[in-house]
Protein backbone atom coordinates (compact mmCIF):
# COMPACT_ATOMS: atom_id res chain seq x y z
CA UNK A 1 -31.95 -25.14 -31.90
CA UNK A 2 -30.28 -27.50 -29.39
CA UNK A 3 -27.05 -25.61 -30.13
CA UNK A 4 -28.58 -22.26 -29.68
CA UNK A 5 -30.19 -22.85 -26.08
CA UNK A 6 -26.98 -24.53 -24.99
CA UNK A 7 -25.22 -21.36 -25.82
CA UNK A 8 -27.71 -18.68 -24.20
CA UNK A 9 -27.20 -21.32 -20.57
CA UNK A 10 -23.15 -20.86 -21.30
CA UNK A 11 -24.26 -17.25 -21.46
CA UNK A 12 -25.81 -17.30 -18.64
CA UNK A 13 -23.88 -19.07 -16.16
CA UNK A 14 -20.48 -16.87 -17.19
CA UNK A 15 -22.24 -13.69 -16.73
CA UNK A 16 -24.43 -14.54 -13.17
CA UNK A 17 -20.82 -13.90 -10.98
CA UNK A 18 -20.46 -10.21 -13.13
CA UNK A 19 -24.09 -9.62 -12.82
CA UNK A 20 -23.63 -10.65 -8.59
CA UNK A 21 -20.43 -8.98 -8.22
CA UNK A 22 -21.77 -5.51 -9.39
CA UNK A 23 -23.95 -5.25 -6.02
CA UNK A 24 -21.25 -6.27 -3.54
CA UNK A 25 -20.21 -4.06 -1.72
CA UNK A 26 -16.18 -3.92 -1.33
CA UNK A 27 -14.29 -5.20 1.74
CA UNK A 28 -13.01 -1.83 3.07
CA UNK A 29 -10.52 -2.97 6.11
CA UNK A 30 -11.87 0.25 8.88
CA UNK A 31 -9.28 -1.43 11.88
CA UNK A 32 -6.03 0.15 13.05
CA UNK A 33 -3.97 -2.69 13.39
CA UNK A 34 -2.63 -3.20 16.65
CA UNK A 35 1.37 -2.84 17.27
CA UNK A 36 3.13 -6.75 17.56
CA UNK A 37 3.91 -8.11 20.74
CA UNK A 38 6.64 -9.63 19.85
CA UNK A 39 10.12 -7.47 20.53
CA UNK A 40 11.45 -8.20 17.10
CA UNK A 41 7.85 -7.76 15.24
CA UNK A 42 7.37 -3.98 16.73
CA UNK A 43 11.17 -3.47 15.78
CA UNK A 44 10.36 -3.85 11.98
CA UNK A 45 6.19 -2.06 12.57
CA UNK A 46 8.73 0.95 14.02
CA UNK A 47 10.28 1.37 10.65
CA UNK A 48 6.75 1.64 8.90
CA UNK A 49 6.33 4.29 11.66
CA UNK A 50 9.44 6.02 10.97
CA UNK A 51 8.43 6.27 7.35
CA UNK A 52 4.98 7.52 7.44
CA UNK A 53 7.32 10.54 10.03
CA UNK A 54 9.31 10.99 7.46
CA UNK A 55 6.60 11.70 5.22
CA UNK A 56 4.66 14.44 7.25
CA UNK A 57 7.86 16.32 6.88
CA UNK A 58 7.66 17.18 3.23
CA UNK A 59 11.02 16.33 2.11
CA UNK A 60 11.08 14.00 -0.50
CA UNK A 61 15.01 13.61 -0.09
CA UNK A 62 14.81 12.34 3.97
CA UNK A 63 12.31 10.12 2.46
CA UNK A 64 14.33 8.84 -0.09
CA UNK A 65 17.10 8.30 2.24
CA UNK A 66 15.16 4.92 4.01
CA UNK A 67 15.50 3.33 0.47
CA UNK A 68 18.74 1.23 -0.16
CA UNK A 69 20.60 2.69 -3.05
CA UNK A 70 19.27 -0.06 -4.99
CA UNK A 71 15.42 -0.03 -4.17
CA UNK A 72 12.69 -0.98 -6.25
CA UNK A 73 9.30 1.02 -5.54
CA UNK A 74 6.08 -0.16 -7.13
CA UNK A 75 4.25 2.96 -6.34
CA UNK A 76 0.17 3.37 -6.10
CA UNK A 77 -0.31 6.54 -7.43
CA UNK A 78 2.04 5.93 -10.69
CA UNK A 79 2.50 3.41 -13.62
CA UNK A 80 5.90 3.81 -13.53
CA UNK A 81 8.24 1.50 -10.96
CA UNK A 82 11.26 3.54 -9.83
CA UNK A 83 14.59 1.86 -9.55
CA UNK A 84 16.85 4.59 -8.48
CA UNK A 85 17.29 7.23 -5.75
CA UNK A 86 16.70 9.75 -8.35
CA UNK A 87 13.68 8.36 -9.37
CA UNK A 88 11.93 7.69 -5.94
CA UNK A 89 13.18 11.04 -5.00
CA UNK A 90 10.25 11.95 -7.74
CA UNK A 91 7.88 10.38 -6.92
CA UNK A 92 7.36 11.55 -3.34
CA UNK A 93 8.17 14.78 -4.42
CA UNK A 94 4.67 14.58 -6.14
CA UNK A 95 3.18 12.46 -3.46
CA UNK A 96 4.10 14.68 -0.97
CA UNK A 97 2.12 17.38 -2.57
CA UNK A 98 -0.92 15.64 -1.34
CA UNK A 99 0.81 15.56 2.62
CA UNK A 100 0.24 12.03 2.99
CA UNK A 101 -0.65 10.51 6.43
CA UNK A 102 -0.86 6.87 6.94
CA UNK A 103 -2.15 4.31 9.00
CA UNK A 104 -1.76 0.41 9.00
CA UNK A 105 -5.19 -1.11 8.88
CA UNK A 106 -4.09 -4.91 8.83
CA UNK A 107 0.19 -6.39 8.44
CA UNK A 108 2.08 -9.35 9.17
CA UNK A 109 5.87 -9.37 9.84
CA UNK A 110 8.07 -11.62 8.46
CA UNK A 111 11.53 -12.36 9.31
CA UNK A 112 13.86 -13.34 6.49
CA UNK A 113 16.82 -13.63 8.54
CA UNK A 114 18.63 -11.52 10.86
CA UNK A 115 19.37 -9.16 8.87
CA UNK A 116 15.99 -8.64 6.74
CA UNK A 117 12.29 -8.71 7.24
CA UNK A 118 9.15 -7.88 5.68
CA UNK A 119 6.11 -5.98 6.29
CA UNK A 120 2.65 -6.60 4.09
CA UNK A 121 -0.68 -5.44 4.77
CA UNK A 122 -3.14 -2.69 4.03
CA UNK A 123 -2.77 0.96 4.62
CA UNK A 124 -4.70 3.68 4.12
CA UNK A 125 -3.55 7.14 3.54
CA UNK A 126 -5.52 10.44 3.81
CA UNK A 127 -4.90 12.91 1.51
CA UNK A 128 -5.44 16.53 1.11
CA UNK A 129 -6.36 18.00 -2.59
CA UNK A 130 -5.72 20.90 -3.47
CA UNK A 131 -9.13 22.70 -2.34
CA UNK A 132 -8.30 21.55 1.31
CA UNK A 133 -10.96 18.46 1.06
CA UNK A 134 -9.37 15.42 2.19
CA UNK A 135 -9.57 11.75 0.57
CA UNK A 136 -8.63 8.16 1.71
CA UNK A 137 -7.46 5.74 -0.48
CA UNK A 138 -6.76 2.51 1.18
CA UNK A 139 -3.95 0.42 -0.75
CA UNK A 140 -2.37 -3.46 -0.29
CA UNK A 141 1.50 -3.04 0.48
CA UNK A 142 4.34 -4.76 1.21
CA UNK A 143 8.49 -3.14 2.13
CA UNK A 144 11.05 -5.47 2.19
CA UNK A 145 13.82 -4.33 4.42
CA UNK A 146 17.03 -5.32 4.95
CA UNK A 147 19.73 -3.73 7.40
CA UNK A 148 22.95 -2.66 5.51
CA UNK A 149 25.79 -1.30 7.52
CA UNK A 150 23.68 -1.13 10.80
CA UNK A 151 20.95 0.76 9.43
CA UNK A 152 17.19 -0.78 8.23
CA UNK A 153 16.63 0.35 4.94
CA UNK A 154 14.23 -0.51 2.39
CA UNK A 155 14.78 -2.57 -0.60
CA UNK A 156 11.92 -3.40 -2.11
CA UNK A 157 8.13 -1.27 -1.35
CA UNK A 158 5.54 -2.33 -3.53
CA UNK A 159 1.64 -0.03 -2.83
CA UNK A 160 -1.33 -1.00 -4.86
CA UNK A 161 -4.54 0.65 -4.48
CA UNK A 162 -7.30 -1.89 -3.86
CA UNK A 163 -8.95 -2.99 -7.17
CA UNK A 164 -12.50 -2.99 -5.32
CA UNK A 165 -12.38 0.44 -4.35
CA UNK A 166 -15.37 1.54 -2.52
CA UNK A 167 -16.89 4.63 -3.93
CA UNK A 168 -16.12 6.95 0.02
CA UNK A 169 -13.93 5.19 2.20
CA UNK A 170 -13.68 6.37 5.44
CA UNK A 171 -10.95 4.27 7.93
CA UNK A 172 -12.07 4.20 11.30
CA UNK A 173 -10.63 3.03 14.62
């Protein structure tokens, strides 16, 4: 008997942070993130800017052209990381279906060196389905960039959609 009310507390204490967790509601960052002070910090937020420009145009190739020839991207909207300029060249040619527009919600700049940097944060990007309705899906990120022959390109740009996803999510300013 001792046995059996020992394990029905164990079951008990292990399942009261599940049972608590189900009515929280998830953090949903609703900021835009100011632009650095810094000379050097704004230099590197310009090249997130530059991106999310070179998205609005469509063209998955001018997007593809910011990666280094050797970039990894851990996309959010697919399982599969892509390693080469062919491959990222796919993805955002299916991303870009959905005319992505970004905004930085929350970053900090790193410098690695003179010659790289990196930029993690959250974004969140609306979306436009195929109906017209739009969608926001707010995601954790980080682009490592380094500049090769005068020229900031990314090498590494990792986007995960947040695992506590609120059911609407609506960024504000």
């Amino acid at each position: 008997m001792k046995m059996k009310t020992c394990a029905m507390a164990a079951f008990f204490l292990l399942a009261a942070p599940f049972a608590h967790a189900a009515d929280v509601t998830p953090y949903v960052y609703r900021t835009v993130a100011e632009q650095p002070s810094n000379v050097k910090d704004r230099e590197i937020a310009g090249l997130f800017d530059r991106w999310n420009a070179t998205l609005q145009t469509g063209s998955a190739k001018a997007v593809t052209a910011l990666y280094a020839p050797d970039a990894i991207l851990q996309p959010t909207v697919s399982n599969k990381v892509r390693s080469t300029p062919a491959q990222i060249q796919d993805y955002f040619e299916h991303f870009l279906a959905g005319k992505p527009v970004g905004q930085i919600n929350y970053r900090e700049i790193r410098h690695l060196g003179p010659d790289a940097a990196m930029d993690s944060g959250v974004y969140t990007f609306t979306l436009t389905n195929a109906d017209g309705s739009k969608r926001d899906v707010q995601a954790r990120y980080t682009f490592l960039y380094e500049r090769l022959d005068g020229q900031w390109k990314i090498i590494n740009h990792h986007s995960s959609a947040m695992p506590e996803a609120a059911k609407t999510l609506h960024a504000s300013k």
